[in-house]
N, C-alpha and C. Protein backbone atom coordinates (compact mmCIF):
# COMPACT_ATOMS: atom_id res chain seq x y z
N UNK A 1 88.59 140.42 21.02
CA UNK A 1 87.18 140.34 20.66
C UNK A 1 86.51 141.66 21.05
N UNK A 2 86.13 142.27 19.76
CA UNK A 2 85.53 143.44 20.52
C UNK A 2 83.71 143.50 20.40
N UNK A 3 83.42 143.69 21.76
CA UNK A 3 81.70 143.48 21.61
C UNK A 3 81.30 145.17 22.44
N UNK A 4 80.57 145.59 21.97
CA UNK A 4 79.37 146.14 22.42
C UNK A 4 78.63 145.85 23.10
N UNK A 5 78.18 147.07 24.26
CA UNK A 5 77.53 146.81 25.67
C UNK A 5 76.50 148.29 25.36
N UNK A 6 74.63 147.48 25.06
CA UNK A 6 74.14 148.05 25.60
C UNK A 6 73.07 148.26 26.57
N UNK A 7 72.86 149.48 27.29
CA UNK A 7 72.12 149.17 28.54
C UNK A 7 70.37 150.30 28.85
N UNK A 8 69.84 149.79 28.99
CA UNK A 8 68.60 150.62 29.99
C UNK A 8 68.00 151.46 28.30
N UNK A 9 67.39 150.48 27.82
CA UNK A 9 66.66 150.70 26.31
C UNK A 9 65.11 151.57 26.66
N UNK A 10 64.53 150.65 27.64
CA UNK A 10 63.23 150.99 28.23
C UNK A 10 62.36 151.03 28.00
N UNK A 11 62.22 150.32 26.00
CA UNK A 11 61.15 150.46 25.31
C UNK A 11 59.42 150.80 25.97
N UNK A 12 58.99 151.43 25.47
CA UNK A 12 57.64 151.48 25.87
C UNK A 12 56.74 151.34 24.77
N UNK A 13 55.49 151.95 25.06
CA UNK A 13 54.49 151.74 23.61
C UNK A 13 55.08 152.94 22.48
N UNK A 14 55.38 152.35 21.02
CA UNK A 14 55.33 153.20 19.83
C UNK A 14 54.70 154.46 19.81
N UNK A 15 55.51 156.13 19.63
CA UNK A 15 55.02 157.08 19.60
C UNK A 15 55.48 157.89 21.11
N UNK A 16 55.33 156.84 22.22
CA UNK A 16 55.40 157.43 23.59
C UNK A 16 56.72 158.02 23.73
N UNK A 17 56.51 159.34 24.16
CA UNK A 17 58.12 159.59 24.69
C UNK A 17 58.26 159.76 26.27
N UNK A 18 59.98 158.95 26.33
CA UNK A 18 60.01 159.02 28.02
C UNK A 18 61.73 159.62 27.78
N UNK A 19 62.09 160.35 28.99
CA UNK A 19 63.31 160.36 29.35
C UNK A 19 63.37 161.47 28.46
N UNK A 20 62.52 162.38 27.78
CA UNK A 20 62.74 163.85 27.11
C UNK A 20 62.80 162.80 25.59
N UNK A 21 62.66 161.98 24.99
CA UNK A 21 63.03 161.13 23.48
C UNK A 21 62.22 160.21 23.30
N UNK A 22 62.12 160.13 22.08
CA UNK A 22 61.42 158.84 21.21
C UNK A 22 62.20 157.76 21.57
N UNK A 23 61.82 156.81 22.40
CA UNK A 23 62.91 155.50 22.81
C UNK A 23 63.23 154.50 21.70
N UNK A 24 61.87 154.59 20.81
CA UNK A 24 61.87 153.34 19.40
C UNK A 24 63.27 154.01 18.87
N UNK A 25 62.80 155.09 18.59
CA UNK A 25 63.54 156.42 17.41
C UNK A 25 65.04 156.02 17.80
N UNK A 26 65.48 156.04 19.39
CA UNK A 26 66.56 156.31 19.77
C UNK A 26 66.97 154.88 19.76
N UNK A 27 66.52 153.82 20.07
CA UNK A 27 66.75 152.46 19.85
C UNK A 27 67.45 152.22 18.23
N UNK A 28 66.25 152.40 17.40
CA UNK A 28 67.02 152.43 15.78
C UNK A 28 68.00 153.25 15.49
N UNK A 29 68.73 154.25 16.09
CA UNK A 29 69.62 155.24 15.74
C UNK A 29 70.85 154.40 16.26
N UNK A 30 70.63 154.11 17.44
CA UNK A 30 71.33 153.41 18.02
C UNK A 30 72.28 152.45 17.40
N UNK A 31 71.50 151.18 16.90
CA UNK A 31 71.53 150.17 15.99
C UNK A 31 71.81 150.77 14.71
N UNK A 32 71.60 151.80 14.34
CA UNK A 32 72.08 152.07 12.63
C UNK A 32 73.74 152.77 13.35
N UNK A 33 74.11 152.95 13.90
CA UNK A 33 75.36 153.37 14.66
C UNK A 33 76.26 152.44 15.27
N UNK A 34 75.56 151.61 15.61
CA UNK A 34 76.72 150.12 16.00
C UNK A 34 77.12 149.34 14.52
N UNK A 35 75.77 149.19 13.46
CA UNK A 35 76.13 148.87 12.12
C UNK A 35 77.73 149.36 11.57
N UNK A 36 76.97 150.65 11.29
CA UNK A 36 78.09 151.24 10.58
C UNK A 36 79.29 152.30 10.74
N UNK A 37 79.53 152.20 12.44
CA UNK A 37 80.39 152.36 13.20
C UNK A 37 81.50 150.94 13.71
N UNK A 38 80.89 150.08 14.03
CA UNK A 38 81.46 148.90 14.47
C UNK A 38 81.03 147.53 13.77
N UNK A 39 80.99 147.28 12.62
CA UNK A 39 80.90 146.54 11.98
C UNK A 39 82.02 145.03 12.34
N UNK A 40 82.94 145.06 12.96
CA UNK A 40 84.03 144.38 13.56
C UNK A 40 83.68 143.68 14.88
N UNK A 41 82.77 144.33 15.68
CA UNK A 41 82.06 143.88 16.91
C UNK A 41 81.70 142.36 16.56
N UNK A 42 82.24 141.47 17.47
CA UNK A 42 81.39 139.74 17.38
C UNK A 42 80.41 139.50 17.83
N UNK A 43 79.86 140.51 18.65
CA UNK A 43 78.87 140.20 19.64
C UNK A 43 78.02 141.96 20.46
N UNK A 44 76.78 141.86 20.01
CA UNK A 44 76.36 143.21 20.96
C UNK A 44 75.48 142.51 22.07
N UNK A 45 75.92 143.11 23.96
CA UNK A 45 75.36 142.38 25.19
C UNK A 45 74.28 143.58 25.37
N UNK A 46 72.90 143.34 25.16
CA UNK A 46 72.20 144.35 25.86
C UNK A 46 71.80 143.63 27.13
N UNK A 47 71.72 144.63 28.45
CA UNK A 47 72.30 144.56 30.04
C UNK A 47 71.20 144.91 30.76
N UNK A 48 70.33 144.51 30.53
CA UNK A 48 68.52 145.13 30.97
C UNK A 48 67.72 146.33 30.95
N UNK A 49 66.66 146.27 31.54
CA UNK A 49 65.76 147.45 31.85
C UNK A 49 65.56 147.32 29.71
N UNK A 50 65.59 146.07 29.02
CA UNK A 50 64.54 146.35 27.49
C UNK A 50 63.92 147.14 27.39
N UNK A 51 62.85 146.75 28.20
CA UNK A 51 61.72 147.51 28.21
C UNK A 51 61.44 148.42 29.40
N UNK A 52 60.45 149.40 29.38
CA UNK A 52 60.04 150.07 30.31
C UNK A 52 58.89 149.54 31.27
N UNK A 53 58.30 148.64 30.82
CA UNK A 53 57.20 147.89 31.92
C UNK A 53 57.11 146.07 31.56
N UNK A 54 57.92 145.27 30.81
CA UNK A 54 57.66 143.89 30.83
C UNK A 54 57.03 143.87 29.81
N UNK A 55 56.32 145.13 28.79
CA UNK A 55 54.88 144.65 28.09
C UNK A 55 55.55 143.21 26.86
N UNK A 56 54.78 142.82 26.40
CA UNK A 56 54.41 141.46 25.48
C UNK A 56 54.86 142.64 24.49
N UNK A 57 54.24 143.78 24.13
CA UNK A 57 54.37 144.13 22.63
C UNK A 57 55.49 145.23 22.62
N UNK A 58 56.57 145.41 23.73
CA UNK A 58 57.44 146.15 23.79
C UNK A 58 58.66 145.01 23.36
N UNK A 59 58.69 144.03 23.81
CA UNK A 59 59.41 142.74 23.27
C UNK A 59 59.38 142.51 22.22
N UNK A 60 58.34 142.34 21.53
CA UNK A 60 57.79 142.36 20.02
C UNK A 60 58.16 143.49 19.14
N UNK A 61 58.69 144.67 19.80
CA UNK A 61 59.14 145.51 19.04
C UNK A 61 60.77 145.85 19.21
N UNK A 62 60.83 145.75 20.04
CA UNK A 62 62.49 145.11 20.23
C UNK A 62 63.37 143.82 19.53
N UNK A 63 62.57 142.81 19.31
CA UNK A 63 62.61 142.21 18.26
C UNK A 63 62.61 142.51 16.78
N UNK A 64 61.71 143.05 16.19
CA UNK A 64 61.64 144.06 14.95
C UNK A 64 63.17 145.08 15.05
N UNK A 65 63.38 145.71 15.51
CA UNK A 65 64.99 146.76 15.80
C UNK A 65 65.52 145.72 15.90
N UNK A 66 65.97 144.80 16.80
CA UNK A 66 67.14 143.37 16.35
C UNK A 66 67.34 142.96 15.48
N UNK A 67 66.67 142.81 14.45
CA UNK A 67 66.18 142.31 13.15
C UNK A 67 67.13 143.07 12.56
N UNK A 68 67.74 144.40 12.78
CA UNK A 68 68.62 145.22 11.68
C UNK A 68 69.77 145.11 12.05
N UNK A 69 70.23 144.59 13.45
CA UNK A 69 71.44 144.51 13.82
C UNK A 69 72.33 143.63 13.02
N UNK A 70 73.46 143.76 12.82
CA UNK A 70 74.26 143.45 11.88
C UNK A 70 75.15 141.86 12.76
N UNK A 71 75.39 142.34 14.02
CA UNK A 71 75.96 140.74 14.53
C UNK A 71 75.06 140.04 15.65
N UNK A 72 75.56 139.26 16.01
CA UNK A 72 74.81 138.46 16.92
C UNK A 72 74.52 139.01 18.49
N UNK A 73 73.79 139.28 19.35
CA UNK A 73 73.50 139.79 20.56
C UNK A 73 72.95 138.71 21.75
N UNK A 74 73.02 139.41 22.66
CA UNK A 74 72.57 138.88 23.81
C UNK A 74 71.86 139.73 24.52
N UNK A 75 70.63 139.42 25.40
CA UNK A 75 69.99 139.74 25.91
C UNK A 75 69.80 139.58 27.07
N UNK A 76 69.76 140.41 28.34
CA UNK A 76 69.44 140.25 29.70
C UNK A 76 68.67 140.90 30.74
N UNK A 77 67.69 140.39 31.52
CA UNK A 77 66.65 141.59 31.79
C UNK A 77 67.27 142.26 32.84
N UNK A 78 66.49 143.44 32.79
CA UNK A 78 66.71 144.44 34.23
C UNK A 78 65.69 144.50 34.84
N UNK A 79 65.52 145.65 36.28
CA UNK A 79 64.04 145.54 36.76
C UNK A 79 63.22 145.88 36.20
N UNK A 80 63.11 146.00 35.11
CA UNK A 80 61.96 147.12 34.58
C UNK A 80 61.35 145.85 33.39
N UNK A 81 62.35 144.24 33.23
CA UNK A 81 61.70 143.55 32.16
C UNK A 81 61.09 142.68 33.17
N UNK A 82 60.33 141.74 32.24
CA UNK A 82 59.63 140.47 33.28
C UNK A 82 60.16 139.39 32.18
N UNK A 83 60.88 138.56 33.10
CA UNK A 83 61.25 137.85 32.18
C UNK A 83 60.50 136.61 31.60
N UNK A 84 59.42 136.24 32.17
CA UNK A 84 58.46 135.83 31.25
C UNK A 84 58.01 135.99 29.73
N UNK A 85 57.93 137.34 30.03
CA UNK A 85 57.64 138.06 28.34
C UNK A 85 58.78 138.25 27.94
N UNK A 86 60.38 138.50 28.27
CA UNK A 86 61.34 138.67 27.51
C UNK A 86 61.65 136.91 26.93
N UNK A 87 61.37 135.72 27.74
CA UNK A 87 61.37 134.54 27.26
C UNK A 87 60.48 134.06 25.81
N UNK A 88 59.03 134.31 26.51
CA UNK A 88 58.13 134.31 25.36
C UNK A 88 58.26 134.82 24.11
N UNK A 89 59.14 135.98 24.17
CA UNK A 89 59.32 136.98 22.78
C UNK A 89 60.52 136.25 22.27
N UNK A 90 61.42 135.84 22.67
CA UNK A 90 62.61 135.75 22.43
C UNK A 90 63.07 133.70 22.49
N UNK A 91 61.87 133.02 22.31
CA UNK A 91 62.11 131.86 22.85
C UNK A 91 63.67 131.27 22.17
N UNK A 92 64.54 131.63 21.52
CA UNK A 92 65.81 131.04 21.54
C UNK A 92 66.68 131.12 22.65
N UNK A 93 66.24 132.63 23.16
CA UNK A 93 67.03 132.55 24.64
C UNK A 93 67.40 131.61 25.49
N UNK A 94 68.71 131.58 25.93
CA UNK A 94 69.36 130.39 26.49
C UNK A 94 68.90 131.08 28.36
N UNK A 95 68.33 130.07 29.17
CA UNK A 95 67.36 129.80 30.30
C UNK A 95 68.30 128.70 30.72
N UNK A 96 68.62 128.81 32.32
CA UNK A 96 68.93 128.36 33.07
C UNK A 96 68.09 126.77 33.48
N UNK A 97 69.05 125.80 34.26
CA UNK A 97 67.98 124.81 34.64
C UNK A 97 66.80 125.54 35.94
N UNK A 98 67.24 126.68 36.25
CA UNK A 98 66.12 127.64 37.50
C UNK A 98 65.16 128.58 36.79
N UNK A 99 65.41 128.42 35.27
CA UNK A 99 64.76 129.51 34.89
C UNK A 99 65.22 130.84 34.86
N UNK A 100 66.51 131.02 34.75
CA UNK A 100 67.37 132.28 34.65
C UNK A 100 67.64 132.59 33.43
N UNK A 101 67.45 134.02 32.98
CA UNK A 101 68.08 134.42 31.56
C UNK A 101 69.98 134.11 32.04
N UNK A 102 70.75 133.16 31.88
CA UNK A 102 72.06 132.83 32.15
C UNK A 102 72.53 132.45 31.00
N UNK A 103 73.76 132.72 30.64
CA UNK A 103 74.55 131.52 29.49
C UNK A 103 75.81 132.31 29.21
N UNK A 104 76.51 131.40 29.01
CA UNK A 104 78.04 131.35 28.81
C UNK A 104 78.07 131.25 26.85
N UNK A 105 79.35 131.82 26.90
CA UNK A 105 79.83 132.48 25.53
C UNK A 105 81.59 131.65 25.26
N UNK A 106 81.68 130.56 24.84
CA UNK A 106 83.08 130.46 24.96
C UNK A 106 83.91 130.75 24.08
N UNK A 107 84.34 131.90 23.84
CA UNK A 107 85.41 132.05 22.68
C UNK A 107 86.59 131.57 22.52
N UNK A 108 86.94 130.80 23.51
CA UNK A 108 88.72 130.01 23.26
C UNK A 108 89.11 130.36 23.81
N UNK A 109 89.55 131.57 23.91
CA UNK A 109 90.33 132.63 24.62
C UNK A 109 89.75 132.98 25.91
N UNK A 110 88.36 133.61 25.82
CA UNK A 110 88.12 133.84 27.27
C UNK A 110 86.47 133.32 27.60
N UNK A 111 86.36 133.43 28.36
CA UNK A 111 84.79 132.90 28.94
C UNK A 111 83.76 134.18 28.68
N UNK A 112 82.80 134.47 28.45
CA UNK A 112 81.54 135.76 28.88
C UNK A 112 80.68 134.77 29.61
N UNK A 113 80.19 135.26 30.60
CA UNK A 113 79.05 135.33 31.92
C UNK A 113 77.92 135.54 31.24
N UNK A 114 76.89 135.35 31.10
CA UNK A 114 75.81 136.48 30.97
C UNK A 114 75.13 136.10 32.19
N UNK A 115 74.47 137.11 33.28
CA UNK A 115 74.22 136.38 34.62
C UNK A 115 72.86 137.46 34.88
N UNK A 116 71.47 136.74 34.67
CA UNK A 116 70.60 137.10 35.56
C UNK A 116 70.40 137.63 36.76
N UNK A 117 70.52 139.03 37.10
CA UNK A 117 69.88 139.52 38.58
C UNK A 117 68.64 139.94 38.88
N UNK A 118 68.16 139.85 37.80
CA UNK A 118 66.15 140.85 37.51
C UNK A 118 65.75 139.88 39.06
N UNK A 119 64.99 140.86 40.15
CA UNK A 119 64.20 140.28 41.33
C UNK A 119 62.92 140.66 40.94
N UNK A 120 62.31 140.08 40.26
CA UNK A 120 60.68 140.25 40.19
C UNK A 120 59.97 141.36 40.56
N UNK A 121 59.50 142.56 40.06
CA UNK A 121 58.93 143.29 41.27
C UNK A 121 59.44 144.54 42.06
N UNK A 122 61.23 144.00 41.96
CA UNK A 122 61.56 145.04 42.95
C UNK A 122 62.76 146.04 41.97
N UNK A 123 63.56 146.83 42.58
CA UNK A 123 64.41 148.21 41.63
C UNK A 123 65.24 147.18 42.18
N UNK A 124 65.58 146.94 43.01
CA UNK A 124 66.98 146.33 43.29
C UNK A 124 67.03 144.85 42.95
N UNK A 125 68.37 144.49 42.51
CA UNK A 125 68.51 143.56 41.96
C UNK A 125 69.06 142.17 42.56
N UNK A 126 69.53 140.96 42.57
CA UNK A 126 69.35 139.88 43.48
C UNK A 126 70.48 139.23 42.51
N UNK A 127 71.32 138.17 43.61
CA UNK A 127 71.69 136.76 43.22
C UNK A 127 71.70 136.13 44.59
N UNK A 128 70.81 135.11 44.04
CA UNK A 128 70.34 134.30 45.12
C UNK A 128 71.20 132.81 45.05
N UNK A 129 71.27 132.19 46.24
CA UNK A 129 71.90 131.22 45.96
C UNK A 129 72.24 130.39 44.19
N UNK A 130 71.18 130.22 44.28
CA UNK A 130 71.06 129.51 42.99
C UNK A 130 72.55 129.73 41.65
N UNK A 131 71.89 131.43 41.62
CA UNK A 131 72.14 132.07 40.88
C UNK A 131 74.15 132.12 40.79
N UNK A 132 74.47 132.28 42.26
CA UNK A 132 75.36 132.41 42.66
C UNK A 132 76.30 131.23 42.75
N UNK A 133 76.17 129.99 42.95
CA UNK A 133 76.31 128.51 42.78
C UNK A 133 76.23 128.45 40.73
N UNK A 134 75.68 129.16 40.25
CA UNK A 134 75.83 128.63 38.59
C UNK A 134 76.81 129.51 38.34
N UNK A 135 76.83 130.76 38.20
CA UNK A 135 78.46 131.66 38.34
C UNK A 135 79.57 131.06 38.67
N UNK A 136 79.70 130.33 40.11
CA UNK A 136 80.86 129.62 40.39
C UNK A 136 81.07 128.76 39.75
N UNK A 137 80.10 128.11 39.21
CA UNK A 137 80.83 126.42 38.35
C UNK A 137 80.79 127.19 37.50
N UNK A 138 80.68 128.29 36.69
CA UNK A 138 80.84 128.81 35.28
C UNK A 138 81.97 128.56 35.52
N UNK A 139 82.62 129.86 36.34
CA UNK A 139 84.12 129.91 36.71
C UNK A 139 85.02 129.42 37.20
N UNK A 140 84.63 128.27 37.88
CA UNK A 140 85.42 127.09 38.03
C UNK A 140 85.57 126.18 36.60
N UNK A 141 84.61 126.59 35.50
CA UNK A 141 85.07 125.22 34.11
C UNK A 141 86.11 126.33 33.29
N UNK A 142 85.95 127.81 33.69
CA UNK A 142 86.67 128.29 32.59
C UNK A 142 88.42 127.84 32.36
N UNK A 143 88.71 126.92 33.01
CA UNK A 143 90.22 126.72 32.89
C UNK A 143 91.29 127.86 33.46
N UNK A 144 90.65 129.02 33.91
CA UNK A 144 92.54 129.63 34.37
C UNK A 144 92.03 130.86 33.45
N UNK A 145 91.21 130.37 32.46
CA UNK A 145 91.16 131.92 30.99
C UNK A 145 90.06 133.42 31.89
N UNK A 146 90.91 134.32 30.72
CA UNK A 146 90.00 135.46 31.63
C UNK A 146 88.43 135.14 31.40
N UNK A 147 87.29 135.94 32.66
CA UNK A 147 85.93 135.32 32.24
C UNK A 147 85.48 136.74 32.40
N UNK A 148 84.36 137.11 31.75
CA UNK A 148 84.25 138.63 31.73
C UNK A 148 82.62 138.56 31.89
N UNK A 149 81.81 139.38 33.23
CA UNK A 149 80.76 138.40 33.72
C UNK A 149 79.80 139.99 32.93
N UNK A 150 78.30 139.53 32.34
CA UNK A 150 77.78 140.74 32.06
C UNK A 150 76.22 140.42 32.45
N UNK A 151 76.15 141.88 33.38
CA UNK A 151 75.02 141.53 34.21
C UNK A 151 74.32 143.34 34.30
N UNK A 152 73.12 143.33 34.84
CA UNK A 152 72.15 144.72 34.76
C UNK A 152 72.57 145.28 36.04
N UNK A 153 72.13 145.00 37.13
CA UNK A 153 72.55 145.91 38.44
C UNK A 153 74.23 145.98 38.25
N UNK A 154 74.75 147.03 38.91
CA UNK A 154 76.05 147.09 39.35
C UNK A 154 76.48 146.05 40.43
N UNK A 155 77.59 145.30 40.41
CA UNK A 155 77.80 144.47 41.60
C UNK A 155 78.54 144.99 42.46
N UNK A 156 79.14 146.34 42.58
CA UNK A 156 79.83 146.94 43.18
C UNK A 156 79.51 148.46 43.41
N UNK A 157 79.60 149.24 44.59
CA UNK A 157 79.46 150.54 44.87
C UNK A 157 79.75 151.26 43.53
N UNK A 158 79.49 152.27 42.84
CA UNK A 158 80.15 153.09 41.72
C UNK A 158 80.37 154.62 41.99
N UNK A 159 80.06 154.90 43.26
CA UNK A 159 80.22 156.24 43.81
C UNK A 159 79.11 157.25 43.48
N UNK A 160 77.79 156.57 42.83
CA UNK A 160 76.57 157.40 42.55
C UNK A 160 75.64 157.13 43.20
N UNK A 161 75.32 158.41 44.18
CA UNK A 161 74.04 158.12 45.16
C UNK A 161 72.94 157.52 44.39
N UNK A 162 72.62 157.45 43.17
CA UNK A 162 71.30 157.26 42.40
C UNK A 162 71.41 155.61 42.76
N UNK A 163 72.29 155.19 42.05
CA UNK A 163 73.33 153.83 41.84
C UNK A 163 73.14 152.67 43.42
N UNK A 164 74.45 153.61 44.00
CA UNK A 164 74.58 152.62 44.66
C UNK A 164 74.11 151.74 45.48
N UNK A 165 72.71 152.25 45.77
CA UNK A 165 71.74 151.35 47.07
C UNK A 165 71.19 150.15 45.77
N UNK A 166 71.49 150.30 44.72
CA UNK A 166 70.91 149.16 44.07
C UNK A 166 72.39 148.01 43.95
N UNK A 167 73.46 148.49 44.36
CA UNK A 167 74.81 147.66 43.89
C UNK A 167 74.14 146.13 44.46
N UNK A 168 74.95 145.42 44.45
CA UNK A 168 74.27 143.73 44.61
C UNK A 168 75.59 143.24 45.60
């Protein structure tokens, strides 16, 4: 199964440029490049930080660019979304019984994770009991099959001072 992983979009308001680029601009380039580069992909995971501040109409326009994507995606916030407004925009999103952007993918073959760490507020990212207790029974139903978990913070050191004080 081959899927596409993408991460730290950051949308902001239309026109604004951050990070030296047009983020809309670079968002649709993006997406016209997974089209007709990977047309074979079952699934594209975007891995948080959507948006650049939570806004209502940065969701709303992230939505509009989804709209051209060619397969089915998933969505998960980072610190930079609120997942309120990524819910509101997106109400098909599959939500935890805690209110977690969470949900499982079962392809037969192997399990996908999708696992909420967004901490409200803060750069660094969280699994809190809760969170951590729904992971395990994920992976306790997957039967023995590989489970492949996809989440926004790093859960492990990666050897980048920028990085690693946010690992989980």
């Amino acid at each position: 199964m081959k899927i596409i992983q993408v991460t730290d979009v950051h949308l902001g308001r239309r026109g604004e440029r951050r990070y030296g680029a047009d983020l809309h601009q670079r968002l649709d380039q993006c997406i016209a490049h997974i089209n007709a580069h990977h047309p074979d992909a079952a699934l594209c995971v975007f891995t948080g930080d959507l948006t650049e501040t939570g806004a209502p109409q940065s969701y709303a326009d992230l939505r509009v660019a989804l709209g051209t994507l060619s397969m089915p995606y998933r969505l998960l916030p980072g610190n930079h979304d609120r997942r309120a407004s990524l819910v509101a925009a997106f109400p098909e999103i599959p939500v935890d019984e805690n209110g977690f952007v969470q949900s499982v993918h079962d392809t037969g073959n192997e399990v996908l994770l999708f696992l909420d760490c967004l901490a409200e507020g803060r750069i660094e990212g969280e699994l809190c009991d809760s969170r951590l207790a729904w992971l395990e029974a994920r992976l306790g139903q997957s039967g023995g099959r590989p489970a492949y978990v996809f989440l926004h913070h790093p859960p492990v050191a990666l050897g980048l001072p920028q990085l690693d004080p946010l690992a989980l």
